[in-house]
C-alpha atoms as a PDB file:
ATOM      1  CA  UNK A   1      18.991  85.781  -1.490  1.00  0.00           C
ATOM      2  CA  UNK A   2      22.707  87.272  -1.745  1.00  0.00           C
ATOM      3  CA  UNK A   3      23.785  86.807  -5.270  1.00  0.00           C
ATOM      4  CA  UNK A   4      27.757  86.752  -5.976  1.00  0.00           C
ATOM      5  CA  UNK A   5      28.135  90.382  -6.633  1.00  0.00           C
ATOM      6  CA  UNK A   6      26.173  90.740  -3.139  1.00  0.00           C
ATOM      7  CA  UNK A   7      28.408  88.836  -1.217  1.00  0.00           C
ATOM      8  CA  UNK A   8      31.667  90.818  -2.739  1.00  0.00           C
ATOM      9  CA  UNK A   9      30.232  93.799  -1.896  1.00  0.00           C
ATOM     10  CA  UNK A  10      29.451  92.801   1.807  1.00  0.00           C
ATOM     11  CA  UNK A  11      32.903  91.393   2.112  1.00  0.00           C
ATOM     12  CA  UNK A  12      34.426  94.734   0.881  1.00  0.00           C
ATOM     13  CA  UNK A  13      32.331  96.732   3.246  1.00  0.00           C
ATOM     14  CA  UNK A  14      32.900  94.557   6.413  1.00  0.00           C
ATOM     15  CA  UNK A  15      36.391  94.131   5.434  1.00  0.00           C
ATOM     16  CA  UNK A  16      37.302  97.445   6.759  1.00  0.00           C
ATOM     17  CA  UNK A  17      34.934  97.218  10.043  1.00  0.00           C
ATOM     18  CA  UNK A  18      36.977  94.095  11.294  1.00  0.00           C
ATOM     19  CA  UNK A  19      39.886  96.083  10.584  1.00  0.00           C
ATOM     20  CA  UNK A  20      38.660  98.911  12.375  1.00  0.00           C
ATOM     21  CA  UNK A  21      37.133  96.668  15.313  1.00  0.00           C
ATOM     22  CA  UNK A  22      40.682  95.338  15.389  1.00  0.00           C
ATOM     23  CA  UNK A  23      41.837  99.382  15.429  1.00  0.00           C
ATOM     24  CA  UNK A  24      39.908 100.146  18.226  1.00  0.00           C
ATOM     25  CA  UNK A  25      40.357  96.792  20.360  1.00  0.00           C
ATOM     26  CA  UNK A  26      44.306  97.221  19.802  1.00  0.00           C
ATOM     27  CA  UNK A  27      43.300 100.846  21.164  1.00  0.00           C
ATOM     28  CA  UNK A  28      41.884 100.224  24.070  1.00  0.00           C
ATOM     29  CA  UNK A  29      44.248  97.398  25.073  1.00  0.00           C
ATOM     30  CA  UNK A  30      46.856 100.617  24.497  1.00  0.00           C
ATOM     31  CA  UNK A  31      44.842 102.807  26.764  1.00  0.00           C
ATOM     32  CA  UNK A  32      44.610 100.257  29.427  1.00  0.00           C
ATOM     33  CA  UNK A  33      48.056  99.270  30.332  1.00  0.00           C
ATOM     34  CA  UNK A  34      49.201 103.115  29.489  1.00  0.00           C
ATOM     35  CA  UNK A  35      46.882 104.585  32.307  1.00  0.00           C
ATOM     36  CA  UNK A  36      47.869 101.137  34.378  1.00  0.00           C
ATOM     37  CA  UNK A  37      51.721 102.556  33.962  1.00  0.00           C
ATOM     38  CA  UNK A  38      50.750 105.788  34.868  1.00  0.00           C
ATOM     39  CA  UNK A  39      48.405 104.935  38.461  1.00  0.00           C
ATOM     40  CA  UNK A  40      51.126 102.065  39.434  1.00  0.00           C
ATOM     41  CA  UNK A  41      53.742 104.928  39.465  1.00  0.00           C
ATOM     42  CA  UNK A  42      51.995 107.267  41.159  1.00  0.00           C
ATOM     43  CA  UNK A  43      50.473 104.776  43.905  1.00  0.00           C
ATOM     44  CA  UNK A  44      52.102 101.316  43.101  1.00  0.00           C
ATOM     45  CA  UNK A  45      50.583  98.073  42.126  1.00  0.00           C
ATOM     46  CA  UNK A  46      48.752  97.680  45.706  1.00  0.00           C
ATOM     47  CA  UNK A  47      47.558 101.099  45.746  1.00  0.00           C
ATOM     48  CA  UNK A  48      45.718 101.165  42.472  1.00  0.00           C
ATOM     49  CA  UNK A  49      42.138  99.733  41.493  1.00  0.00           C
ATOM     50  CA  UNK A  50      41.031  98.375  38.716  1.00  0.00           C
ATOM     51  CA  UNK A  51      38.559 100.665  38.843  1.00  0.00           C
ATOM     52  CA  UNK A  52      40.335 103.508  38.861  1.00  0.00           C
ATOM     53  CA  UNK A  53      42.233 102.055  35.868  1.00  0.00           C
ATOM     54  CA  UNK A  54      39.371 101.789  34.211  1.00  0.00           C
ATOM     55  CA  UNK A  55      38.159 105.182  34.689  1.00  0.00           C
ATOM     56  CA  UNK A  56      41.329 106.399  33.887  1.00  0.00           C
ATOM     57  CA  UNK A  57      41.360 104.654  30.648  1.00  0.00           C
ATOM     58  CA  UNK A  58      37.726 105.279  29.489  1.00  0.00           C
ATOM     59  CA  UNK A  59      36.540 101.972  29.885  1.00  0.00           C
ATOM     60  CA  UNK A  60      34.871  99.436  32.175  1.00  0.00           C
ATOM     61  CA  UNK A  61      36.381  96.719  34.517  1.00  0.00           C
ATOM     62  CA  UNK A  62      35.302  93.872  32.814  1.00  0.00           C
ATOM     63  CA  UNK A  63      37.266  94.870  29.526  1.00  0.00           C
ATOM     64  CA  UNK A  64      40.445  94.642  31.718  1.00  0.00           C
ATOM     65  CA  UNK A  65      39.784  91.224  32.749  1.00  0.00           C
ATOM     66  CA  UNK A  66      38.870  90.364  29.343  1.00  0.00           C
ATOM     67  CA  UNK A  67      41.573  91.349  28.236  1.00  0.00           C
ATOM     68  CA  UNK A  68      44.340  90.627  30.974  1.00  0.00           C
ATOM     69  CA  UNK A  69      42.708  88.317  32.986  1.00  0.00           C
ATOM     70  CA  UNK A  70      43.495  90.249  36.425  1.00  0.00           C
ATOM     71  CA  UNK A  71      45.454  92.707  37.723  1.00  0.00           C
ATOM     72  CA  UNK A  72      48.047  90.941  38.136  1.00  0.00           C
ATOM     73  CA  UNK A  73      48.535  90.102  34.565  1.00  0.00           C
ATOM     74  CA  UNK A  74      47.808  94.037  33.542  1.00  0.00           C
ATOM     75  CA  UNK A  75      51.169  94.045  35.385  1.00  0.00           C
ATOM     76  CA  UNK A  76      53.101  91.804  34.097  1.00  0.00           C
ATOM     77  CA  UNK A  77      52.176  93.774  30.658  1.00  0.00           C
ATOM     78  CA  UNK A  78      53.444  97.251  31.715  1.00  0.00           C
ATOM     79  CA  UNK A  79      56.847  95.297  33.032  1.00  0.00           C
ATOM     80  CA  UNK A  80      57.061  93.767  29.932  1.00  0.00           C
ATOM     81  CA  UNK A  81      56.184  97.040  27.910  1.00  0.00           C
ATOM     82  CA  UNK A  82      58.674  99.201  29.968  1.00  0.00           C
ATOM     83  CA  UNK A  83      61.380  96.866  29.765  1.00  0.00           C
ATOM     84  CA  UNK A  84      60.969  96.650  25.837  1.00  0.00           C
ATOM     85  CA  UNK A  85      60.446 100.048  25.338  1.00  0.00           C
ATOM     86  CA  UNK A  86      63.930 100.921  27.085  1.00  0.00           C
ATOM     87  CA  UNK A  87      65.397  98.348  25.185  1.00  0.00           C
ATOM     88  CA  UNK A  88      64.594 100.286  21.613  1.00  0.00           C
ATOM     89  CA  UNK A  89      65.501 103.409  23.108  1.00  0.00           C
ATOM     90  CA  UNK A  90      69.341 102.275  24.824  1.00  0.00           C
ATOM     91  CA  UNK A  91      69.509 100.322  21.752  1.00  0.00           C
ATOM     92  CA  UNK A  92      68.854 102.540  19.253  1.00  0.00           C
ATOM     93  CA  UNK A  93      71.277 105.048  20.940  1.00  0.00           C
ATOM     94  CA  UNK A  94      74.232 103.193  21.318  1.00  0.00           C
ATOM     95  CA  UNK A  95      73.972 102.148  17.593  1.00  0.00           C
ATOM     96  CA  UNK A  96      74.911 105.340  17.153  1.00  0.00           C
ATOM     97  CA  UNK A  97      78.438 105.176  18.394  1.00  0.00           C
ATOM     98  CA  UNK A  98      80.379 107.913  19.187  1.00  0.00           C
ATOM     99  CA  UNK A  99      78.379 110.253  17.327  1.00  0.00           C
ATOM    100  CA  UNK A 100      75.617 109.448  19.760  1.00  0.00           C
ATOM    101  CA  UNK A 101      72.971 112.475  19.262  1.00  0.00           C
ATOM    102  CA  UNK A 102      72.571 114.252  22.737  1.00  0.00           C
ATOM    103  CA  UNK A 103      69.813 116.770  21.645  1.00  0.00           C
ATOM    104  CA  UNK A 104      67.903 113.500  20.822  1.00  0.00           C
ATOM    105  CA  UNK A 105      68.912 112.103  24.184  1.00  0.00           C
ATOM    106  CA  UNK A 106      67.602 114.280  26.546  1.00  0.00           C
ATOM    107  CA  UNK A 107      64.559 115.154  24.506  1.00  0.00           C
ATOM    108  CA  UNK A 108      63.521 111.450  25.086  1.00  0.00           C
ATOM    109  CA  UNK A 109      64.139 111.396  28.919  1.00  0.00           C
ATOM    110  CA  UNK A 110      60.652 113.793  29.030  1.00  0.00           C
ATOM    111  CA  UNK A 111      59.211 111.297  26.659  1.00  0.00           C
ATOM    112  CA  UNK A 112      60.041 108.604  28.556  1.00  0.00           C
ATOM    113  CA  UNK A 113      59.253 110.317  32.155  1.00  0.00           C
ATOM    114  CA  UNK A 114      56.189 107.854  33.272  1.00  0.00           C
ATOM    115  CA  UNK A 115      58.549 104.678  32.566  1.00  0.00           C
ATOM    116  CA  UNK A 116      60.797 105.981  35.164  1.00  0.00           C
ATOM    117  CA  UNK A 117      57.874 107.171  37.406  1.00  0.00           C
ATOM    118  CA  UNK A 118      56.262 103.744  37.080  1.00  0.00           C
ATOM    119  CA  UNK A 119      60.200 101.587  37.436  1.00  0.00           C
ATOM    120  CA  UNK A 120      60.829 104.337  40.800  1.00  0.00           C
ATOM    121  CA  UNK A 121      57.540 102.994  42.321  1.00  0.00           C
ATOM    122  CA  UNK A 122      58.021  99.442  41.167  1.00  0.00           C
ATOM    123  CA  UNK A 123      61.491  98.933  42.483  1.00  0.00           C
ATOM    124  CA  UNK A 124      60.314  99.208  46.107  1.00  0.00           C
ATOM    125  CA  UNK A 125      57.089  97.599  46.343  1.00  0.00           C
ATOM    126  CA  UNK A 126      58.849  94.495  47.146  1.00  0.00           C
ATOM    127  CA  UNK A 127      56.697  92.062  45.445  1.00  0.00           C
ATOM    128  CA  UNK A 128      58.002  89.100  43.808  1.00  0.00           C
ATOM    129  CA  UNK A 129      57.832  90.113  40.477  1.00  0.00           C
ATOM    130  CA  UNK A 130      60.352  92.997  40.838  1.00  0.00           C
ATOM    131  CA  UNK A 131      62.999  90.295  40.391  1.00  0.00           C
ATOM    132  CA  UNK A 132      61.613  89.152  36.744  1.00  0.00           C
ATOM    133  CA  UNK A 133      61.825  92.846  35.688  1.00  0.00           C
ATOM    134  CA  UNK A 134      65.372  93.141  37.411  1.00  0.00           C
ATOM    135  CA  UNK A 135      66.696  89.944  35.739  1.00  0.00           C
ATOM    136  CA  UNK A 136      64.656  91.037  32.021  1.00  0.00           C
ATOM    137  CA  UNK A 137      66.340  94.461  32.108  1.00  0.00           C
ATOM    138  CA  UNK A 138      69.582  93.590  33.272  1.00  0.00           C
ATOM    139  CA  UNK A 139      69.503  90.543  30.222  1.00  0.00           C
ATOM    140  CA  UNK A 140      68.683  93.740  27.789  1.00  0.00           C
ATOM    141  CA  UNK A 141      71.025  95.455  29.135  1.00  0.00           C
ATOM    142  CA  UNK A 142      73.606  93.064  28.636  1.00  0.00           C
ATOM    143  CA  UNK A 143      72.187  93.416  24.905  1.00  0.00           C
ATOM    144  CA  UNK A 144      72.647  96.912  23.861  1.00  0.00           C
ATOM    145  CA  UNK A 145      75.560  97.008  25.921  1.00  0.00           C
ATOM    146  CA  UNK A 146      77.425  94.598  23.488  1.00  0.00           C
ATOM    147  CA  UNK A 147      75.933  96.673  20.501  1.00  0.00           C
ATOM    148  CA  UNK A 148      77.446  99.473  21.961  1.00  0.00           C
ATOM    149  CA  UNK A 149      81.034  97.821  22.312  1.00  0.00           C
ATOM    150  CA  UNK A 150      80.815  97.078  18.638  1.00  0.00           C
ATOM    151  CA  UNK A 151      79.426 100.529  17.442  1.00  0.00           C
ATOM    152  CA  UNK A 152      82.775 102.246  19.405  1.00  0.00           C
ATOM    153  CA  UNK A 153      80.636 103.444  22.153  1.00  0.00           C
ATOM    154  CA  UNK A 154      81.527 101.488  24.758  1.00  0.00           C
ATOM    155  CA  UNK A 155      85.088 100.293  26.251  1.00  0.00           C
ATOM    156  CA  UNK A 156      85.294  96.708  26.377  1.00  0.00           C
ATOM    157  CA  UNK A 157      85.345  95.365  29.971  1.00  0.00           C
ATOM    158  CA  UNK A 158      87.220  91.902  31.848  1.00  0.00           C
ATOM    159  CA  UNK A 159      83.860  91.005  33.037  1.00  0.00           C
ATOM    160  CA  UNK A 160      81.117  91.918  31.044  1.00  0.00           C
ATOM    161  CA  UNK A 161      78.138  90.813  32.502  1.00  0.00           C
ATOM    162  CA  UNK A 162      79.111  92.464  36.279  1.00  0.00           C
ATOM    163  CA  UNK A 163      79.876  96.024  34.830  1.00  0.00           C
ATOM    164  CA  UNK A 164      76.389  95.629  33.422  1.00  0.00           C
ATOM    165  CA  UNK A 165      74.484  94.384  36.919  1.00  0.00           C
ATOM    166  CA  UNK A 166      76.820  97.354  38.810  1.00  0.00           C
ATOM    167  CA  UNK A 167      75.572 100.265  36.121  1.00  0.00           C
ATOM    168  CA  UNK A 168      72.261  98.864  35.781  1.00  0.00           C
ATOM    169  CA  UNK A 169      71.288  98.721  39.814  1.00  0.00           C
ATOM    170  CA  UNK A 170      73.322 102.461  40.127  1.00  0.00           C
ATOM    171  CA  UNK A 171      70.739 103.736  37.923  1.00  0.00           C
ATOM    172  CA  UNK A 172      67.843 102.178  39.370  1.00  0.00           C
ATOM    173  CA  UNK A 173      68.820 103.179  42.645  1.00  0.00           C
ATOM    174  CA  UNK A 174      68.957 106.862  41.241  1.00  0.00           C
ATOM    175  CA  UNK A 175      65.479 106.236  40.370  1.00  0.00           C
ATOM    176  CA  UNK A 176      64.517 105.049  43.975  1.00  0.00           C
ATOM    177  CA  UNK A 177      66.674 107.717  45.363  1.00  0.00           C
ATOM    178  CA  UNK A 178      65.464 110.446  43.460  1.00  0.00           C
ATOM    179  CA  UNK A 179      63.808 112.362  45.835  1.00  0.00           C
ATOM    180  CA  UNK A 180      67.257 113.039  47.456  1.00  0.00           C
ATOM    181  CA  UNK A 181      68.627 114.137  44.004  1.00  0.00           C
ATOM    182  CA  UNK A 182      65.928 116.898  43.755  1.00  0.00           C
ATOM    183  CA  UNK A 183      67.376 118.083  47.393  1.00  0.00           C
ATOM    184  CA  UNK A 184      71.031 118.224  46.816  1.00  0.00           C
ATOM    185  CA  UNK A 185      71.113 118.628  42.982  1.00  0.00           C
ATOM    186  CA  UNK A 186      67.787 119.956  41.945  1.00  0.00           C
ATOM    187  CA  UNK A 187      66.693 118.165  39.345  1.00  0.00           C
ATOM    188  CA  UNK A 188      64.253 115.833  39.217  1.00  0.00           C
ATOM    189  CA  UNK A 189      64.426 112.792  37.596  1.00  0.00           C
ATOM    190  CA  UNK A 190      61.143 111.558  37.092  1.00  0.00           C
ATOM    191  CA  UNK A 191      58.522 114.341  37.232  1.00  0.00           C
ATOM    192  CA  UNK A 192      60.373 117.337  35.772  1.00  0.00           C
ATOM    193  CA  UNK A 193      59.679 119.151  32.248  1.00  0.00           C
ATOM    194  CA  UNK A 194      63.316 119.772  31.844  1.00  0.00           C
ATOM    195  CA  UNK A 195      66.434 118.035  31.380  1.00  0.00           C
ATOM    196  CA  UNK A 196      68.121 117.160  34.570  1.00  0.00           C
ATOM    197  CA  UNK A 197      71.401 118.848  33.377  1.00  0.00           C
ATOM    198  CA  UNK A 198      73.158 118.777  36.609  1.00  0.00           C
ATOM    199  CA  UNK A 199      72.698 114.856  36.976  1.00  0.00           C
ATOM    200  CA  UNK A 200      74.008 114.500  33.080  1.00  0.00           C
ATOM    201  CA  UNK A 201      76.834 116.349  33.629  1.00  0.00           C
ATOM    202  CA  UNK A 202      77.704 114.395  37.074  1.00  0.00           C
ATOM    203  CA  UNK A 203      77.202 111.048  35.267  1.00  0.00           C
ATOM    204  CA  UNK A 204      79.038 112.055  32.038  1.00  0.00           C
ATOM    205  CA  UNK A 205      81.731 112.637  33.846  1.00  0.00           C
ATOM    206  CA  UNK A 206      82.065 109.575  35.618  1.00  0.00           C
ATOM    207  CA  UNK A 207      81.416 107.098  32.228  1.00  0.00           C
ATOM    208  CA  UNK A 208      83.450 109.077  30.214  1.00  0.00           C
ATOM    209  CA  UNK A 209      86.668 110.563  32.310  1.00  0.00           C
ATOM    210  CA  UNK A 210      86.970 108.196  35.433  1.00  0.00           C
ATOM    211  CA  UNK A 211      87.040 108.948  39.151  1.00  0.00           C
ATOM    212  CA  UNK A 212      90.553 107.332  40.201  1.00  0.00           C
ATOM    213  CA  UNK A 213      93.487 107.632  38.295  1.00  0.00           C
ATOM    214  CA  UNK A 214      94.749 105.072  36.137  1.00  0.00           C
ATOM    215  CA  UNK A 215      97.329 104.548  38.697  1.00  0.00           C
ATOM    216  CA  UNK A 216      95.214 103.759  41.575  1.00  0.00           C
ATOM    217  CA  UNK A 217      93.434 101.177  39.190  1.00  0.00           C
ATOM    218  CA  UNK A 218      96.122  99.080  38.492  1.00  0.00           C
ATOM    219  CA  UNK A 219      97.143  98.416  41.890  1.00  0.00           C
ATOM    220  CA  UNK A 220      93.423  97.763  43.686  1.00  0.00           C
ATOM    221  CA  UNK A 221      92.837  96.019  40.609  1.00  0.00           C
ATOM    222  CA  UNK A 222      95.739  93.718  40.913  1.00  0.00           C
ATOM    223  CA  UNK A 223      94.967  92.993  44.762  1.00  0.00           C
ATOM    224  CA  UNK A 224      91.523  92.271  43.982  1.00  0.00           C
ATOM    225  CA  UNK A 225      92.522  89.816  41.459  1.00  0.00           C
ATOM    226  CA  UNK A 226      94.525  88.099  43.870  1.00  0.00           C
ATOM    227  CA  UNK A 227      91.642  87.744  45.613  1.00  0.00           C
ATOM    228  CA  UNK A 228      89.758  86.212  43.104  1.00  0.00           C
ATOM    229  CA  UNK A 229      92.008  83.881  42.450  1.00  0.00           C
ATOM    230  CA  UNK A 230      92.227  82.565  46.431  1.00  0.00           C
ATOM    231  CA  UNK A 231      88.452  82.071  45.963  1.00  0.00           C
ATOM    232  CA  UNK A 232      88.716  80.122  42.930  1.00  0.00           C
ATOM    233  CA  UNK A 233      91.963  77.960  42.617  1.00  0.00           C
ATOM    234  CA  UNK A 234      90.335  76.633  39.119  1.00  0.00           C
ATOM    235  CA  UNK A 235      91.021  80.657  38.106  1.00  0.00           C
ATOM    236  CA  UNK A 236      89.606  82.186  34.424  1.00  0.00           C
ATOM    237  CA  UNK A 237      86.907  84.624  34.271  1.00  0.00           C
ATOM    238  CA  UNK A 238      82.710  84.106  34.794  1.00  0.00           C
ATOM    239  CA  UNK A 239      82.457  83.902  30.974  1.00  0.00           C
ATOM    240  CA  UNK A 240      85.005  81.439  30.877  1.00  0.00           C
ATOM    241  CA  UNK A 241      83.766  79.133  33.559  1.00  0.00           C
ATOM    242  CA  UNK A 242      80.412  79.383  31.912  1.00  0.00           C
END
């Protein structure tokens, strides 16, 4: 018969085994979609097993299922993890402002190396879902983009929202493309241990200085315009028709 004092004392003791249960469920759920990032970027979404997932991660098929239902929805998980896990880190640099910390910067690119593996072999697979993580990541980038306009980081820009879809989809395409920045530069942007200076510098340069002078923006700038404005008599901006 369990007498009061019994029951408190089986309540503290199991206390701490549902909390470790939890621990270790919460821990294998981890495991899981981290090896699932890791196999989809090295041999995409069609290319991987769940089996091999599972192996990967130290634990059986069935406790994939039971926990994401297919593969299907293991992948939707690492799309959704990626794309948060970039937001944190783009957002918690451009809070910085101008005194943005570059040493912490490119120590996180090697952190961050099997997100870009996975995104490089995502981006091509050309399966449907590559346009929910497009349209998720460009939204967060439209996010920490506006953080980064209010910290002093970032110029201000006529059109917000397509700066953000051009700068976005250039570097995703360096991702897709970065076998050929390995040949010409040498550095390589998803599998290498060290900074990929060369492409830093290159891309520095271009955020921070400009390619055309001033000049020469004014006056495309002012034809282009023009243009707009032919192709939409009503006139104002996209944020102002919106």
């Amino acid at each position: 018969m369990l007498t009061k004092r019994s029951v408190r004392s089986w309540r503290v003791v199991a206390q701490p085994d549902r909390r470790e249960e939890a621990n270790a469920e919460r821990g294998g759920v981890e495991r899981i979609r981290d090896a699932a990032i890791e196999l989809f970027g090295q041999h995409g979404v069609n290319g991987t097993s769940l089996k091999a997932i599972a192996e990967r991660a130290g634990v059986s098929p069935a406790l994939i299922i039971h926990h994401y239902g297919s593969k299907d929805g293991l992948r939707v998980a690492c799309d959704q993890y990626v794309a948060d896990t970039l937001l944190a880190l783009k957002t918690d640099a451009v809070r910085q402002g101008p005194r943005l910390d570059p040493v912490m910067l490119t120590s996180q690119i090697a952190e961050f190396r099997p997100l870009m593996r996975y995104l490089a072999k995502t981006l091509v697979d050309g399966s449907p879902h590559v346009n929910d993580l497009i349209d998720k990541m460009v939204e967060h980038a439209e996010q920490y983009t506006e953080e980064g306009v209010a910290a002093g980081l970032v110029k201000p820009s006529a059109n917000p929202r397509a700066r953000v879809v051009v700068l976005f989809l250039f570097a995703m395409g360096s991702l897709v493309l970065h076998e050929h920045f390995k040949r010409l530069l040498g550095v390589d942007l998803i599998d290498g241990d060290e900074p990929p200076v060369a492409y830093l510098q290159a891309v520095l340069e271009i955020y921070c200085e400009g390619v055309l002078t001033p000049g020469t923006y004014q006056n495309v700038r002012s034809y282009l315009d023009q243009l707009e404005e032919q192709s939409d008599p009503k006139g104002g901006s996209d944020d102002e028709r919106d």
